[in-house]
PDB file of N, CA and C in Angstrom:
ATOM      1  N   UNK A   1    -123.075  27.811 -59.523  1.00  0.00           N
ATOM      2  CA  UNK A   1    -122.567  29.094 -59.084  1.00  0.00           C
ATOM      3  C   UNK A   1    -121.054  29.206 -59.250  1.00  0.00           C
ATOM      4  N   UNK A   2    -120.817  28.103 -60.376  1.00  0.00           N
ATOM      5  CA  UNK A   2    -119.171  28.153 -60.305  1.00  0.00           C
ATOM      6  C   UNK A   2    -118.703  29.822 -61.178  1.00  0.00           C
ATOM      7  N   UNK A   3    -119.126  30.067 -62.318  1.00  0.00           N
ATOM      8  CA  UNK A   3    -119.150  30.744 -62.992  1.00  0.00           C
ATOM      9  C   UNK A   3    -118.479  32.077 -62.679  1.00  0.00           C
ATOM     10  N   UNK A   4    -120.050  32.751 -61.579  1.00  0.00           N
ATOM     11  CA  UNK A   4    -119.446  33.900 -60.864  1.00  0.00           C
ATOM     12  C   UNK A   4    -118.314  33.766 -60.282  1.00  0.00           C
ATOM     13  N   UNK A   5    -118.171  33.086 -59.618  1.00  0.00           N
ATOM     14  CA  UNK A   5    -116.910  32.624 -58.863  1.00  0.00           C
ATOM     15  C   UNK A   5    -114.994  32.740 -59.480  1.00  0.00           C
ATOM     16  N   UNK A   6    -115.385  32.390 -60.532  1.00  0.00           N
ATOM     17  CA  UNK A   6    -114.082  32.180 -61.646  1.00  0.00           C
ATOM     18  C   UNK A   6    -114.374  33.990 -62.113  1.00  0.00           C
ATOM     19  N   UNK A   7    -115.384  34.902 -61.789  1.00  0.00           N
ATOM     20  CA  UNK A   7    -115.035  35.282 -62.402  1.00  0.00           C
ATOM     21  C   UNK A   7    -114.544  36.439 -61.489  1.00  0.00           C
ATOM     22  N   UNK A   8    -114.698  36.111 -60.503  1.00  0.00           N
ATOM     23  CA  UNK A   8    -114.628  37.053 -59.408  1.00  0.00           C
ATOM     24  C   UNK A   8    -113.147  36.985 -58.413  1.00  0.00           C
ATOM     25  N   UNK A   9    -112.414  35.769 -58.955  1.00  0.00           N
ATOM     26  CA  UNK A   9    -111.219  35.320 -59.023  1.00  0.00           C
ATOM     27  C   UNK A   9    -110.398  36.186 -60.136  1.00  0.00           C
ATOM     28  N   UNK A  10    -110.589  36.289 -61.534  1.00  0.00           N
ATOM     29  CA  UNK A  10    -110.030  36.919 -62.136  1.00  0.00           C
ATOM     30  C   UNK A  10    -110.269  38.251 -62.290  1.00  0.00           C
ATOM     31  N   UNK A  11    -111.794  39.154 -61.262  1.00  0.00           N
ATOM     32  CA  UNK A  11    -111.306  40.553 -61.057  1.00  0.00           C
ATOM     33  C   UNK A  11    -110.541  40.867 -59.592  1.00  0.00           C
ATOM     34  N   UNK A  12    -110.726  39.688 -59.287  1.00  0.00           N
ATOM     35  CA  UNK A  12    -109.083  40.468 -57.780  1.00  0.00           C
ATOM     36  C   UNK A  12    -108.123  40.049 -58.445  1.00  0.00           C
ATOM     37  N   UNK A  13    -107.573  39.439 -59.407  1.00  0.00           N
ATOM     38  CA  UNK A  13    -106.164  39.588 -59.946  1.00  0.00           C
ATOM     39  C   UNK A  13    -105.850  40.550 -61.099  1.00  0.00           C
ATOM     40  N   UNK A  14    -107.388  41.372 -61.655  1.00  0.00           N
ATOM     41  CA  UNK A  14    -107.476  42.392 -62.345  1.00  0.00           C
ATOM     42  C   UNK A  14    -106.762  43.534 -61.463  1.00  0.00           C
ATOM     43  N   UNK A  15    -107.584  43.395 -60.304  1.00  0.00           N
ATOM     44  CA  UNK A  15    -107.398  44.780 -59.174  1.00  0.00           C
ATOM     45  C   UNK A  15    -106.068  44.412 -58.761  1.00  0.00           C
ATOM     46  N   UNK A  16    -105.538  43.600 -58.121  1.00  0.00           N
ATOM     47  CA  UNK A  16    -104.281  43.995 -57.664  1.00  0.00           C
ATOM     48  C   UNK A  16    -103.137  44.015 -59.095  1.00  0.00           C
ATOM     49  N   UNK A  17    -103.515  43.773 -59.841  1.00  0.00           N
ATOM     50  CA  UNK A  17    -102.770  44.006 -61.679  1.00  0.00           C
ATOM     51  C   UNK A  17    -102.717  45.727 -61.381  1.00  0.00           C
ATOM     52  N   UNK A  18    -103.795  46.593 -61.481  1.00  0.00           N
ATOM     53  CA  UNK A  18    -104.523  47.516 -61.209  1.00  0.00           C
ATOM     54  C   UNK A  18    -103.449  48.499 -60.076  1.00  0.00           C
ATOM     55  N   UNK A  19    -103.168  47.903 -58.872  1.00  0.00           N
ATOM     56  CA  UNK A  19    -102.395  48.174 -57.770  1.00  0.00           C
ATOM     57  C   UNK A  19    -101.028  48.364 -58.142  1.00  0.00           C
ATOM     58  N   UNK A  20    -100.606  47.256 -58.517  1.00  0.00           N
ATOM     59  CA  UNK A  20     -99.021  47.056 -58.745  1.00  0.00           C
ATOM     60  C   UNK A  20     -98.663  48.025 -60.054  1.00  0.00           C
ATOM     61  N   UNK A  21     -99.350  48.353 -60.895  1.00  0.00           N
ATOM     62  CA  UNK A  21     -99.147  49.292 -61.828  1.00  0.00           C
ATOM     63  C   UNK A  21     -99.377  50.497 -61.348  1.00  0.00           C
ATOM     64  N   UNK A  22    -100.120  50.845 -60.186  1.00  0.00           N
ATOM     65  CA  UNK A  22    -100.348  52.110 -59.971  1.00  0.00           C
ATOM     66  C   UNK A  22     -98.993  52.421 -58.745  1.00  0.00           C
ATOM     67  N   UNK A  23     -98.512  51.221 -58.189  1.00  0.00           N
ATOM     68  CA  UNK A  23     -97.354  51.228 -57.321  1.00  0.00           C
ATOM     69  C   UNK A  23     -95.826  51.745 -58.321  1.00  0.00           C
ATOM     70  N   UNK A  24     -95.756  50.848 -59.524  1.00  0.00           N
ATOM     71  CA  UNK A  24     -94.657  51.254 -60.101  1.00  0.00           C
ATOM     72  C   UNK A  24     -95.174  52.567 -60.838  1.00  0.00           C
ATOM     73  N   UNK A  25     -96.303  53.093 -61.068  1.00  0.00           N
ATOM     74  CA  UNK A  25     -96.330  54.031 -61.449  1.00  0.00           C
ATOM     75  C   UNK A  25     -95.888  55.449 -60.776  1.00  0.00           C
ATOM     76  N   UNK A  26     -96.278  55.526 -59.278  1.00  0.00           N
ATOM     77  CA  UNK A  26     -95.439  56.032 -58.369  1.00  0.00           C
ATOM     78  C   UNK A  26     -94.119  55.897 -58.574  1.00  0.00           C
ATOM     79  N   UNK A  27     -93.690  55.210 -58.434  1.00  0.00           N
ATOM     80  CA  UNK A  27     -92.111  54.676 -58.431  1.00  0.00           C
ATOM     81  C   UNK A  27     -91.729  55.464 -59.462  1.00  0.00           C
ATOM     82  N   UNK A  28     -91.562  55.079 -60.861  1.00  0.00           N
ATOM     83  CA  UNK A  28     -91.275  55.948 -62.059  1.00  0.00           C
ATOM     84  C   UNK A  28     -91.501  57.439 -61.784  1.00  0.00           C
ATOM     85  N   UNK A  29     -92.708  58.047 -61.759  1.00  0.00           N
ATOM     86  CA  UNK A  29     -92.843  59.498 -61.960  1.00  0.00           C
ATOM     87  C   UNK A  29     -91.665  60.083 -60.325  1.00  0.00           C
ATOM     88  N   UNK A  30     -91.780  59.109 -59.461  1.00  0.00           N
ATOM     89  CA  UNK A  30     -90.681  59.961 -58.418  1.00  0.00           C
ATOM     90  C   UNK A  30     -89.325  60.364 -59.069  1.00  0.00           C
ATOM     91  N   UNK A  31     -88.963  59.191 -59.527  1.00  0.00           N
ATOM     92  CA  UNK A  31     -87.335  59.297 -60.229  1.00  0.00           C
ATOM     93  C   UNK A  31     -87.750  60.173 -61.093  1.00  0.00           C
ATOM     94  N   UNK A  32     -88.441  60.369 -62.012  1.00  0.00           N
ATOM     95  CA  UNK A  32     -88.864  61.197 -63.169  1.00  0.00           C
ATOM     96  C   UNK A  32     -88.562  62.583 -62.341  1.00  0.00           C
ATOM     97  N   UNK A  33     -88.971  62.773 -61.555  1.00  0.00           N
ATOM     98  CA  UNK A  33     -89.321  64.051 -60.499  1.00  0.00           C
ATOM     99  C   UNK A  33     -87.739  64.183 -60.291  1.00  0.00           C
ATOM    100  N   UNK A  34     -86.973  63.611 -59.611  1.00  0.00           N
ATOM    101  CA  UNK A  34     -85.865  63.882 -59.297  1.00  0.00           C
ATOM    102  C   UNK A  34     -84.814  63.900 -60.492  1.00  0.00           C
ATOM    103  N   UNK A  35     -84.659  63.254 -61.734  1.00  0.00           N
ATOM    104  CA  UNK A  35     -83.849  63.463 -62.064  1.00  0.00           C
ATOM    105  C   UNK A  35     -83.988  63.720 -63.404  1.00  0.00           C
ATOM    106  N   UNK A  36     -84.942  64.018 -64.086  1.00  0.00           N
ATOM    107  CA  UNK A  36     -85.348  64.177 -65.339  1.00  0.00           C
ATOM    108  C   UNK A  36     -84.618  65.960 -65.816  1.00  0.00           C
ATOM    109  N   UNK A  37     -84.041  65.974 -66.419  1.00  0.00           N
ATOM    110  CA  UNK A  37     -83.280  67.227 -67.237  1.00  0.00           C
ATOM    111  C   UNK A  37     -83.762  67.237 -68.873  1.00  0.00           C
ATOM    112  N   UNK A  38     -84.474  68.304 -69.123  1.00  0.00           N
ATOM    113  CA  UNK A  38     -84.717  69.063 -70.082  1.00  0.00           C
ATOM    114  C   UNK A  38     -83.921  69.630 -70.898  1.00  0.00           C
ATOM    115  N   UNK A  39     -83.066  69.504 -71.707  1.00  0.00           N
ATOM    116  CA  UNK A  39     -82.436  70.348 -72.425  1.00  0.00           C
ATOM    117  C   UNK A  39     -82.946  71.723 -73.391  1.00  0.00           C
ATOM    118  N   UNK A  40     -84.316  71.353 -73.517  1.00  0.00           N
ATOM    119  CA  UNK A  40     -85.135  72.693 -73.647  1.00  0.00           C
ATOM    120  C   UNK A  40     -85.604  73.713 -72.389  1.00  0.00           C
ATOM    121  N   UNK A  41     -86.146  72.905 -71.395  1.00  0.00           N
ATOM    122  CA  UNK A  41     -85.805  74.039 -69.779  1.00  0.00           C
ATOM    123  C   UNK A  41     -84.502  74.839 -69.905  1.00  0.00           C
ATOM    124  N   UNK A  42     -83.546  74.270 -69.682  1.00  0.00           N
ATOM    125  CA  UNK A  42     -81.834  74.744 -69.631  1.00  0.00           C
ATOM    126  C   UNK A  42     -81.666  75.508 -71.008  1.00  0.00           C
ATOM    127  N   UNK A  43     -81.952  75.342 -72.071  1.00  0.00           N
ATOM    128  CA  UNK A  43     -82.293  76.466 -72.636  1.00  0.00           C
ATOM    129  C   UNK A  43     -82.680  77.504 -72.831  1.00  0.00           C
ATOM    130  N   UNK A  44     -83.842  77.612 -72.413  1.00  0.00           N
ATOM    131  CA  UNK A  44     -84.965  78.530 -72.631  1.00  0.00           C
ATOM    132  C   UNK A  44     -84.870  79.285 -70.661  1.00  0.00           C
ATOM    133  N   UNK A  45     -83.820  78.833 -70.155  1.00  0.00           N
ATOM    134  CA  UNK A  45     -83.827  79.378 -69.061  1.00  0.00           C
ATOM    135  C   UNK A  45     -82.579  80.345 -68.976  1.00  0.00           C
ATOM    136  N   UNK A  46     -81.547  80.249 -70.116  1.00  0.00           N
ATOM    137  CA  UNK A  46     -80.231  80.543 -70.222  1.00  0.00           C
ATOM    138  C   UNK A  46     -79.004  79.979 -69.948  1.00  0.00           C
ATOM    139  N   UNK A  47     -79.535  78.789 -69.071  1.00  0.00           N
ATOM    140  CA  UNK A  47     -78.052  77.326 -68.605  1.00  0.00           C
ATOM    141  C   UNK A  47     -77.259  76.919 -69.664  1.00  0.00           C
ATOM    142  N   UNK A  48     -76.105  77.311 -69.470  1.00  0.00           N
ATOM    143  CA  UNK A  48     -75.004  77.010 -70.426  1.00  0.00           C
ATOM    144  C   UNK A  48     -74.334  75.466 -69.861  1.00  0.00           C
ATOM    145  N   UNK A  49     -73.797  74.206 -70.400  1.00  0.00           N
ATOM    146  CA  UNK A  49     -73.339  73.544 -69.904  1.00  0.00           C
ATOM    147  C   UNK A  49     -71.831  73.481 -70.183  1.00  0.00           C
ATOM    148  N   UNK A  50     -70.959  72.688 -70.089  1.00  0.00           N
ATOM    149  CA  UNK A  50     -69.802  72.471 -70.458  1.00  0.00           C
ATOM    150  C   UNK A  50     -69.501  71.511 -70.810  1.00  0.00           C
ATOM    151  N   UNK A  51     -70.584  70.322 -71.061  1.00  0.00           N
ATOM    152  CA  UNK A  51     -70.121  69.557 -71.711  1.00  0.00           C
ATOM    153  C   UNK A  51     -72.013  68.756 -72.374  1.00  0.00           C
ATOM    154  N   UNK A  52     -72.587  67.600 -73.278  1.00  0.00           N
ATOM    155  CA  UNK A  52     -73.737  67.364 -72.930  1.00  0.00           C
ATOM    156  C   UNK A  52     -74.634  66.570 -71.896  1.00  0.00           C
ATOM    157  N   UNK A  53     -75.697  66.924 -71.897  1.00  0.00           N
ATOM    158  CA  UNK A  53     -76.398  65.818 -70.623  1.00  0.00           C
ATOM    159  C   UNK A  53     -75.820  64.306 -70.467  1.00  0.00           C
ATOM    160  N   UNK A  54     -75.557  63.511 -69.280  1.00  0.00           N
ATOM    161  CA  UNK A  54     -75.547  61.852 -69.528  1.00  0.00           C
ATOM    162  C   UNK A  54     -76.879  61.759 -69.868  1.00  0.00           C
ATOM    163  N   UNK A  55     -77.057  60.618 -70.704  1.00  0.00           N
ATOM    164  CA  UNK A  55     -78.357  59.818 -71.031  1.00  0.00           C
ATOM    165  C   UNK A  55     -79.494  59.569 -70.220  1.00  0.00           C
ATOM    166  N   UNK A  56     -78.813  59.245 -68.850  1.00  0.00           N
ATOM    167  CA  UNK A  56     -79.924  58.677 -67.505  1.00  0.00           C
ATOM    168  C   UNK A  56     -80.853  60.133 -67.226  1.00  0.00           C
ATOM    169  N   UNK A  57     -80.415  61.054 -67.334  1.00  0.00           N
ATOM    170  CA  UNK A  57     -81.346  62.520 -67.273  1.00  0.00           C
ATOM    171  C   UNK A  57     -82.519  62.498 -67.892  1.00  0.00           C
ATOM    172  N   UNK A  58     -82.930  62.241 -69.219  1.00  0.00           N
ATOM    173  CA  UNK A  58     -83.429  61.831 -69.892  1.00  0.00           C
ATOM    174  C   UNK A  58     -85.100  60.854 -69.301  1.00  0.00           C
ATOM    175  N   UNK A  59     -84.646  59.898 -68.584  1.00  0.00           N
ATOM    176  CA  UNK A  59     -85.463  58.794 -68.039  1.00  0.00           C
ATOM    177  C   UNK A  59     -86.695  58.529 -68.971  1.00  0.00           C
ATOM    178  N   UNK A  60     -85.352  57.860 -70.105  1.00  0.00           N
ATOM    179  CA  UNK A  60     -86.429  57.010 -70.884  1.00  0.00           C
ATOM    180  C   UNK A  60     -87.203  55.573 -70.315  1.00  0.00           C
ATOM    181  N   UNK A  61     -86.037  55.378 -69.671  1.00  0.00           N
ATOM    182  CA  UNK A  61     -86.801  53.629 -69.089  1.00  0.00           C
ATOM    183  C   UNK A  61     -87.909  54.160 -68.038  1.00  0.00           C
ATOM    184  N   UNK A  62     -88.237  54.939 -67.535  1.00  0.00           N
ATOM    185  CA  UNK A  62     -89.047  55.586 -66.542  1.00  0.00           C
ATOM    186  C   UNK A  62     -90.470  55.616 -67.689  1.00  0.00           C
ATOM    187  N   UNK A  63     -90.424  56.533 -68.658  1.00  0.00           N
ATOM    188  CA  UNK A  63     -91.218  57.158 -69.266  1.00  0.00           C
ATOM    189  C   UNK A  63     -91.881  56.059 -69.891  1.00  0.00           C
ATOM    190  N   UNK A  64     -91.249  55.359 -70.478  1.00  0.00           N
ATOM    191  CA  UNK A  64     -91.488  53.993 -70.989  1.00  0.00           C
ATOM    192  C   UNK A  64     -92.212  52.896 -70.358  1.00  0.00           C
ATOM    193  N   UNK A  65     -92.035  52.874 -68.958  1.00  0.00           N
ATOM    194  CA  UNK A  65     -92.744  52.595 -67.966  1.00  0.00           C
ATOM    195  C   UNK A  65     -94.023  52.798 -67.899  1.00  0.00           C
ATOM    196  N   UNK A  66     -94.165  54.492 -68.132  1.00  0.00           N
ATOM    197  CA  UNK A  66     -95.599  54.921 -67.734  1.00  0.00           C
ATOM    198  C   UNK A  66     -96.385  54.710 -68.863  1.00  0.00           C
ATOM    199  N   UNK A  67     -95.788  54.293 -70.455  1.00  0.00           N
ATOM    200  CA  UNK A  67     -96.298  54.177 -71.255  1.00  0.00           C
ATOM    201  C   UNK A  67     -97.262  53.033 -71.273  1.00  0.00           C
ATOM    202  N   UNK A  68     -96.231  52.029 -70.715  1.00  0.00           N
ATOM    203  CA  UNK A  68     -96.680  50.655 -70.731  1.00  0.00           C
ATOM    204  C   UNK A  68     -98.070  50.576 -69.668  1.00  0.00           C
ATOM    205  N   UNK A  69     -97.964  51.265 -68.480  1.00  0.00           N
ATOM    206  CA  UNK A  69     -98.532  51.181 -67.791  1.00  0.00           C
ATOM    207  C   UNK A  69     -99.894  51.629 -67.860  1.00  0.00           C
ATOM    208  N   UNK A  70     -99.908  52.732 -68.425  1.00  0.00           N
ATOM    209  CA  UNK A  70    -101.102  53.527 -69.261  1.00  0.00           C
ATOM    210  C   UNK A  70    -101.868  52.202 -69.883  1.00  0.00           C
ATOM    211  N   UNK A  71    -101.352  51.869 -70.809  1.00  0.00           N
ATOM    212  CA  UNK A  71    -102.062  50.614 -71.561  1.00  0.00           C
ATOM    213  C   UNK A  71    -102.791  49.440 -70.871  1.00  0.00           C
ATOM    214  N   UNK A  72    -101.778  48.764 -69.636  1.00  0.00           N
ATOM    215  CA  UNK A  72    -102.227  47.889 -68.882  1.00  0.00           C
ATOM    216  C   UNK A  72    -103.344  48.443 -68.025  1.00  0.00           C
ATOM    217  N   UNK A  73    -103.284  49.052 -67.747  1.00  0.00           N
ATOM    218  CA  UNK A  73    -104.469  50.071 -66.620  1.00  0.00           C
ATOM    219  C   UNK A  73    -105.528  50.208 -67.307  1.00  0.00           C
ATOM    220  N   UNK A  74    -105.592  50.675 -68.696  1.00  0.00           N
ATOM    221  CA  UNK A  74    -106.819  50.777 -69.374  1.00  0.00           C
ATOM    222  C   UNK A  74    -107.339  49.467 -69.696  1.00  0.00           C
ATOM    223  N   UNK A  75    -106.762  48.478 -70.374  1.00  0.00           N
ATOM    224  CA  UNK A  75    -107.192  47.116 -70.444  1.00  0.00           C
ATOM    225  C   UNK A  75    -107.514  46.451 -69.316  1.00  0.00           C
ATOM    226  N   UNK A  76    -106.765  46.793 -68.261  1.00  0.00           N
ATOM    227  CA  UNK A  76    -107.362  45.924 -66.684  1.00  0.00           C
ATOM    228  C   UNK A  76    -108.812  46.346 -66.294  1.00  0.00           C
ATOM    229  N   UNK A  77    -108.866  47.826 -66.372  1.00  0.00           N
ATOM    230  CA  UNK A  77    -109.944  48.239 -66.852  1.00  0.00           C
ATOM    231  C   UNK A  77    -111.143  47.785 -67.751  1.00  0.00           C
ATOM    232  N   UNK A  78    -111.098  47.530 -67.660  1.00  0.00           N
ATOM    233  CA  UNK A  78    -111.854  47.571 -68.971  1.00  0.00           C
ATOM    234  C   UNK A  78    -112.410  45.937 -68.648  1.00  0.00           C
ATOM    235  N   UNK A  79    -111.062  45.221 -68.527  1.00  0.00           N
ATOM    236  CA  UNK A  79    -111.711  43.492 -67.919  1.00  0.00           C
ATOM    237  C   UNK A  79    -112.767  43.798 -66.608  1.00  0.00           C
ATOM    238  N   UNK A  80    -112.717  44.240 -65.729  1.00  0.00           N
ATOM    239  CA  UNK A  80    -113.154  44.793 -64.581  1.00  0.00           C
ATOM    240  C   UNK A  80    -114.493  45.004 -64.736  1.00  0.00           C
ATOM    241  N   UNK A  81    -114.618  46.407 -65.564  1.00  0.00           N
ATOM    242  CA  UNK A  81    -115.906  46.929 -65.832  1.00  0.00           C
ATOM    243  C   UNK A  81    -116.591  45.703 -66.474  1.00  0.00           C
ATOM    244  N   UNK A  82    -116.485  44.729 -67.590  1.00  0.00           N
ATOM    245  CA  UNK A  82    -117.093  43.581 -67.954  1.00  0.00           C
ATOM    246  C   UNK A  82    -117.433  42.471 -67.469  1.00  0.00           C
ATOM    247  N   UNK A  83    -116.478  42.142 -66.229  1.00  0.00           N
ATOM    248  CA  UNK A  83    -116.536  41.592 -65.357  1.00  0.00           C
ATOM    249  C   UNK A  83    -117.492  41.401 -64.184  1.00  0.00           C
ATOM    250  N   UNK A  84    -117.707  42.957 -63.589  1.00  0.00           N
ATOM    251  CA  UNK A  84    -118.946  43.267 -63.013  1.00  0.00           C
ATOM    252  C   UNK A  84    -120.223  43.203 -63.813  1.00  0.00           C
ATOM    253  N   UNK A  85    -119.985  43.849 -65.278  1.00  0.00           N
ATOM    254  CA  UNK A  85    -121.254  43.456 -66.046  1.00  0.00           C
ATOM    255  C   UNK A  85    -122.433  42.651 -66.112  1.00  0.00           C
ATOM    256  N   UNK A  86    -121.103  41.611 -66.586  1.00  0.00           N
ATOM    257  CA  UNK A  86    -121.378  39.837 -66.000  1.00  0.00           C
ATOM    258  C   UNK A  86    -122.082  39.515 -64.606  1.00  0.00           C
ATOM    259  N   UNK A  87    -121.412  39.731 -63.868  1.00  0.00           N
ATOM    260  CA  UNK A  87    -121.829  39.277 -62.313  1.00  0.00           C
ATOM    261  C   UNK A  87    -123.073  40.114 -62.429  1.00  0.00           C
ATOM    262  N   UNK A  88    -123.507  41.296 -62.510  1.00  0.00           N
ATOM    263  CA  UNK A  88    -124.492  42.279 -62.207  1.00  0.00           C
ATOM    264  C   UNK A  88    -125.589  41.399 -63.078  1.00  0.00           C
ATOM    265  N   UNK A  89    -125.388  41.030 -64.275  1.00  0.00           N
ATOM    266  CA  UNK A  89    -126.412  40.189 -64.912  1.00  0.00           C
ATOM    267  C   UNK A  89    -126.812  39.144 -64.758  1.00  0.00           C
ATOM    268  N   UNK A  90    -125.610  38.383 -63.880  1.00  0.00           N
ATOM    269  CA  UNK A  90    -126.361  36.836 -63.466  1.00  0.00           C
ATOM    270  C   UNK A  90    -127.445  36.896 -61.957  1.00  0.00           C
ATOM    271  N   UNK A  91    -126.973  38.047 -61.019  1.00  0.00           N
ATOM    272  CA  UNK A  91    -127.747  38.352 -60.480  1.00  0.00           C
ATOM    273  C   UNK A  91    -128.682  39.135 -60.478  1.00  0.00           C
TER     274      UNK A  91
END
């Protein structure tokens, strides 16, 4: 019965994988929320500036974040669902 066991070890470190990505995923889209500037909004709204956006407006390292995170979530996924597979078939 070692089997299940190992494998049921590596879907709680799937799930909290699962957690902590869905934690920084929060995290990112807040800052995203607060400080993300459009230079097409401010356009298309009539905002004139006086000089251009700083870079950090932008929130590429944010976005980039959610990119990554997207990916890991689907693959954690995905171990998970196979995972139970497994277990569902040995029993």
């Amino acid at each position: 019965m070692k089997y299940p066991k190992t494998i049921l070890v590596l879907l709680l470190f799937c799930t909290f994988g699962l957690l902590a990505t869905t934690i920084l995923d929060v995290m990112a889209l807040h800052d995203i929320a607060n400080d993300y500037v459009s230079q097409k909004a401010l356009t298309g709204n009539q905002v004139t500036l006086s000089g251009t956006l700083p870079d950090w407006v932008s929130c590429s390292l944010e976005w980039g974040a959610i990119h990554v995170s997207i990916v890991l979530q689907f693959v954690l996924t995905i171990l998970v669902i196979i995972g139970l597979i497994r277990i569902a078939r040995k029993s």
